[in-house]
Protein backbone atom coordinates (compact mmCIF):
# COMPACT_ATOMS: atom_id res chain seq x y z
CA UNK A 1 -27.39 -6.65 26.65
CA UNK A 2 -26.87 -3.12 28.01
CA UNK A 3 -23.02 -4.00 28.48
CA UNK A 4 -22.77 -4.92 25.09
CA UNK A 5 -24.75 -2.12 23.74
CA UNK A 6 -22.64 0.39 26.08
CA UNK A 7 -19.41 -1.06 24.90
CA UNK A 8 -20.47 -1.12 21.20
CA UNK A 9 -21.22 2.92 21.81
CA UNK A 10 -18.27 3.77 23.71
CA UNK A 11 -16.49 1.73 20.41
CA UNK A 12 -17.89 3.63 18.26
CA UNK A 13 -17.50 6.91 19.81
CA UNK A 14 -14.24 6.35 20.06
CA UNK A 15 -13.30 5.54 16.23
CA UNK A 16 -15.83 9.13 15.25
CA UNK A 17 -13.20 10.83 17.56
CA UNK A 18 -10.03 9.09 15.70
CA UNK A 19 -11.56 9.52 12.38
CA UNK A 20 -12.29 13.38 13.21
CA UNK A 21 -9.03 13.66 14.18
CA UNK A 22 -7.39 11.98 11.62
CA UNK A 23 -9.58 14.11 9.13
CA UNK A 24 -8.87 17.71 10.50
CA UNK A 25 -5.73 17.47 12.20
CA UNK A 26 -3.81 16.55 9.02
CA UNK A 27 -0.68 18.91 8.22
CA UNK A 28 -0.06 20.65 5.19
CA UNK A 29 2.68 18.14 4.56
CA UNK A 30 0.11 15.25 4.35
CA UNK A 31 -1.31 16.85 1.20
CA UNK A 32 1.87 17.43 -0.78
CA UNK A 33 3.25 14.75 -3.24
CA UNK A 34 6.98 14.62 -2.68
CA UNK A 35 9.93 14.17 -5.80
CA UNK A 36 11.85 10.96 -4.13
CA UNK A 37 15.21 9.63 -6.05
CA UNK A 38 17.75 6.80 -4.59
CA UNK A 39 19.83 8.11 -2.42
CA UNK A 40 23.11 7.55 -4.71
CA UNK A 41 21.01 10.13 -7.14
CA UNK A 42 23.50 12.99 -7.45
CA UNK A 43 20.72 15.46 -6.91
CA UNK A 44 19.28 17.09 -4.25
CA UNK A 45 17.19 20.09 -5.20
CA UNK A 46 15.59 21.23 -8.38
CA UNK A 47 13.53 23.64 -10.54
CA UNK A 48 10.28 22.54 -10.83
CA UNK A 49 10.77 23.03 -14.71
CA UNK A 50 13.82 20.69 -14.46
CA UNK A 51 11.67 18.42 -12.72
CA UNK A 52 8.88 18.86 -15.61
CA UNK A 53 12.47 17.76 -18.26
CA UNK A 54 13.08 14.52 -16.16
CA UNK A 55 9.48 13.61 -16.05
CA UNK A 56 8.56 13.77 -19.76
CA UNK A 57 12.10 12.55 -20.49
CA UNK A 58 14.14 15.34 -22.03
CA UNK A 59 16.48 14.49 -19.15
CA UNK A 60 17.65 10.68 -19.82
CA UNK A 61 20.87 10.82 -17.51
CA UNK A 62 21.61 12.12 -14.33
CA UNK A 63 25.77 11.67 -15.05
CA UNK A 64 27.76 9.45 -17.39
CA UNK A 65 27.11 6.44 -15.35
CA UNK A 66 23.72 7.11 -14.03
CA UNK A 67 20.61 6.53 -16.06
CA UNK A 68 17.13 8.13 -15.24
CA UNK A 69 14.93 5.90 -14.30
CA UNK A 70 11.16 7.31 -14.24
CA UNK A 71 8.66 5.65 -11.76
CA UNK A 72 5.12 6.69 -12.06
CA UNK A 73 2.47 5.82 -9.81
CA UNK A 74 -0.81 3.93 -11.71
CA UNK A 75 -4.21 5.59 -12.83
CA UNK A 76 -6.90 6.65 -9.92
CA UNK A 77 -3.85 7.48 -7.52
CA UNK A 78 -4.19 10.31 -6.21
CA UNK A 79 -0.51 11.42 -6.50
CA UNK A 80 -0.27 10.53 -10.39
CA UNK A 81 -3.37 12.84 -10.52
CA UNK A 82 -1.59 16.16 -8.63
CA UNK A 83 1.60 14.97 -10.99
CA UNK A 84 -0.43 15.13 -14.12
CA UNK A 85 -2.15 18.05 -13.90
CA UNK A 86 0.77 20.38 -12.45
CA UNK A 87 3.74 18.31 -13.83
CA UNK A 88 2.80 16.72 -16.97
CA UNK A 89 0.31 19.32 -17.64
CA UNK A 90 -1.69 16.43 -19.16
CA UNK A 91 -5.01 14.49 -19.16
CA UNK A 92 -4.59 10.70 -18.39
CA UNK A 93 -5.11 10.02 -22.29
CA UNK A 94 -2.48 12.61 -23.26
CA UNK A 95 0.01 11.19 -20.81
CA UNK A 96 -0.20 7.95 -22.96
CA UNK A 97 -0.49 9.03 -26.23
CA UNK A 98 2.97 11.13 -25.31
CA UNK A 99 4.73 7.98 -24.15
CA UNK A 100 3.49 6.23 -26.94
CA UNK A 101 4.70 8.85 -29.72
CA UNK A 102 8.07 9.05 -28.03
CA UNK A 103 8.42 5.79 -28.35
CA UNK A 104 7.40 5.15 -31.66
CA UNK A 105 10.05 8.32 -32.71
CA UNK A 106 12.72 6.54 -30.36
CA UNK A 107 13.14 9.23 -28.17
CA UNK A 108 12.76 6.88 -25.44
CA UNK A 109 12.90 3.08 -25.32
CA UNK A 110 10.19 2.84 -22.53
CA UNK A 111 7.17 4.61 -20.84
CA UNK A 112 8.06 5.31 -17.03
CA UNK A 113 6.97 1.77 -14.80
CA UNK A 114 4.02 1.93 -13.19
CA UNK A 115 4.38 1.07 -9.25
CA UNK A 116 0.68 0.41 -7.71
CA UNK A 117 1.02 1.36 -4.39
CA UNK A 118 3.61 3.67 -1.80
CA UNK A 119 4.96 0.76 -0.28
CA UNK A 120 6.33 -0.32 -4.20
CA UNK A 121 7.53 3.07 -4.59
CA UNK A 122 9.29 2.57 -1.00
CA UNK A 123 11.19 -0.30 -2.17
CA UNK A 124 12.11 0.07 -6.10
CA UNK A 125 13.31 4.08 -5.25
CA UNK A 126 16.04 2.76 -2.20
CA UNK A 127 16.41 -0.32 -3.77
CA UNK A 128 17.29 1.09 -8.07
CA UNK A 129 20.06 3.90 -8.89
CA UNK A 130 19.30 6.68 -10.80
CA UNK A 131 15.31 5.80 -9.65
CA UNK A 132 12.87 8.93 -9.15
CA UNK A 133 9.39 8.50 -8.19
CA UNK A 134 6.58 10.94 -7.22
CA UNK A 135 4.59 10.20 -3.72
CA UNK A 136 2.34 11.23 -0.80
CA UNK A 137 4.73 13.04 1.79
CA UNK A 138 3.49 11.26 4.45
CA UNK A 139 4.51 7.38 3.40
CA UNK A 140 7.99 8.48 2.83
CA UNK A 141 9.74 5.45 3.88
CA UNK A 142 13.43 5.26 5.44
CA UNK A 143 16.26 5.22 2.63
CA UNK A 144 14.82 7.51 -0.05
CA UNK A 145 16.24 11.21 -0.76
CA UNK A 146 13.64 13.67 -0.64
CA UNK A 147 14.33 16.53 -3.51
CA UNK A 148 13.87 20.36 -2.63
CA UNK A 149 11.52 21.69 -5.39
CA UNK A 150 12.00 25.74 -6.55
CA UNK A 151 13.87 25.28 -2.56
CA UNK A 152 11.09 23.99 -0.77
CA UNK A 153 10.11 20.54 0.66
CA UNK A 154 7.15 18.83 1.17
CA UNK A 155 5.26 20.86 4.12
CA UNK A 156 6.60 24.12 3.60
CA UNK A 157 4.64 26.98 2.47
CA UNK A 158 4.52 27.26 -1.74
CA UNK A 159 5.51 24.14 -2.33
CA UNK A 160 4.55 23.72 -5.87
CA UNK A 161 3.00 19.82 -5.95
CA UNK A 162 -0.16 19.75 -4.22
């Protein structure tokens, strides 16, 4: 019994010192929300303003060939929250009210699709030209092109989407 009971503390123990670590040895970087596009995206930095035009669909093309196609993660994440407030500028019921009132003046023939977790975003973003998408810095997969915001990326001091 006091084997058991000594292994259970040293287990626990153990995770408090992980989870403290994990808690308070977090980067900067870890609280930013990077601007991802498909690599084939002929973009790699931009305003945020320009990025505010893509995002509530002013901008509709990225060239001739290459349609804009807006990927927005779902309520209650915590990225479409940061994008929102500093991007859209919006409250969740604004947001749709503004898709829906494009769309009813055909200014747009869709609302952005919603992707429900990083590991969708991963996959549609490398996987669809012309595809940008908003995420957590830190569950940037491989084969996405990270965009430079007002010249700064994720991590670096005044980045603009935190």
């Amino acid at each position: 019994m006091r084997k058991i009971s000594f292994l259970f503390g040293s287990l626990l123990l153990t995770l408090t010192m992980a989870l403290t670590t994990a808690a308070f040895g977090q980067t900067s970087k870890s609280a930013d929300i990077a601007v991802v596009v498909n690599p084939d995206t002929p973009v790699a930095e931009m305003s945020l303003a320009d990025v505010r035009k893509v995002f509530l669909g002013e901008r509709q093309y990225w060239n001739s060939k290459m349609p804009v196609i807006l990927l927005v993660r779902a309520p209650v994440a915590k990225e479409r929250d940061v994008v929102l407030r500093i991007i859209y500028q919006m409250s969740e019921s604004q947001f749709k009210q503004f898709w829906v009132a494009k769309i009813f003046r055909s200014e747009a023939v869709s609302a952005p699709k919603i992707v429900y977790s990083s590991d969708m975003t991963n996959q549609l973003v490398s996987a669809v030209p012309g595809s940008i998408a908003f995420m957590d810095a830190k569950s940037i997969g491989p084969g996405l092109k990270v965009i430079k915001i007002d010249g700064r990326l994720p991590g670096e001091a005044g980045y603009p989407l935190r």
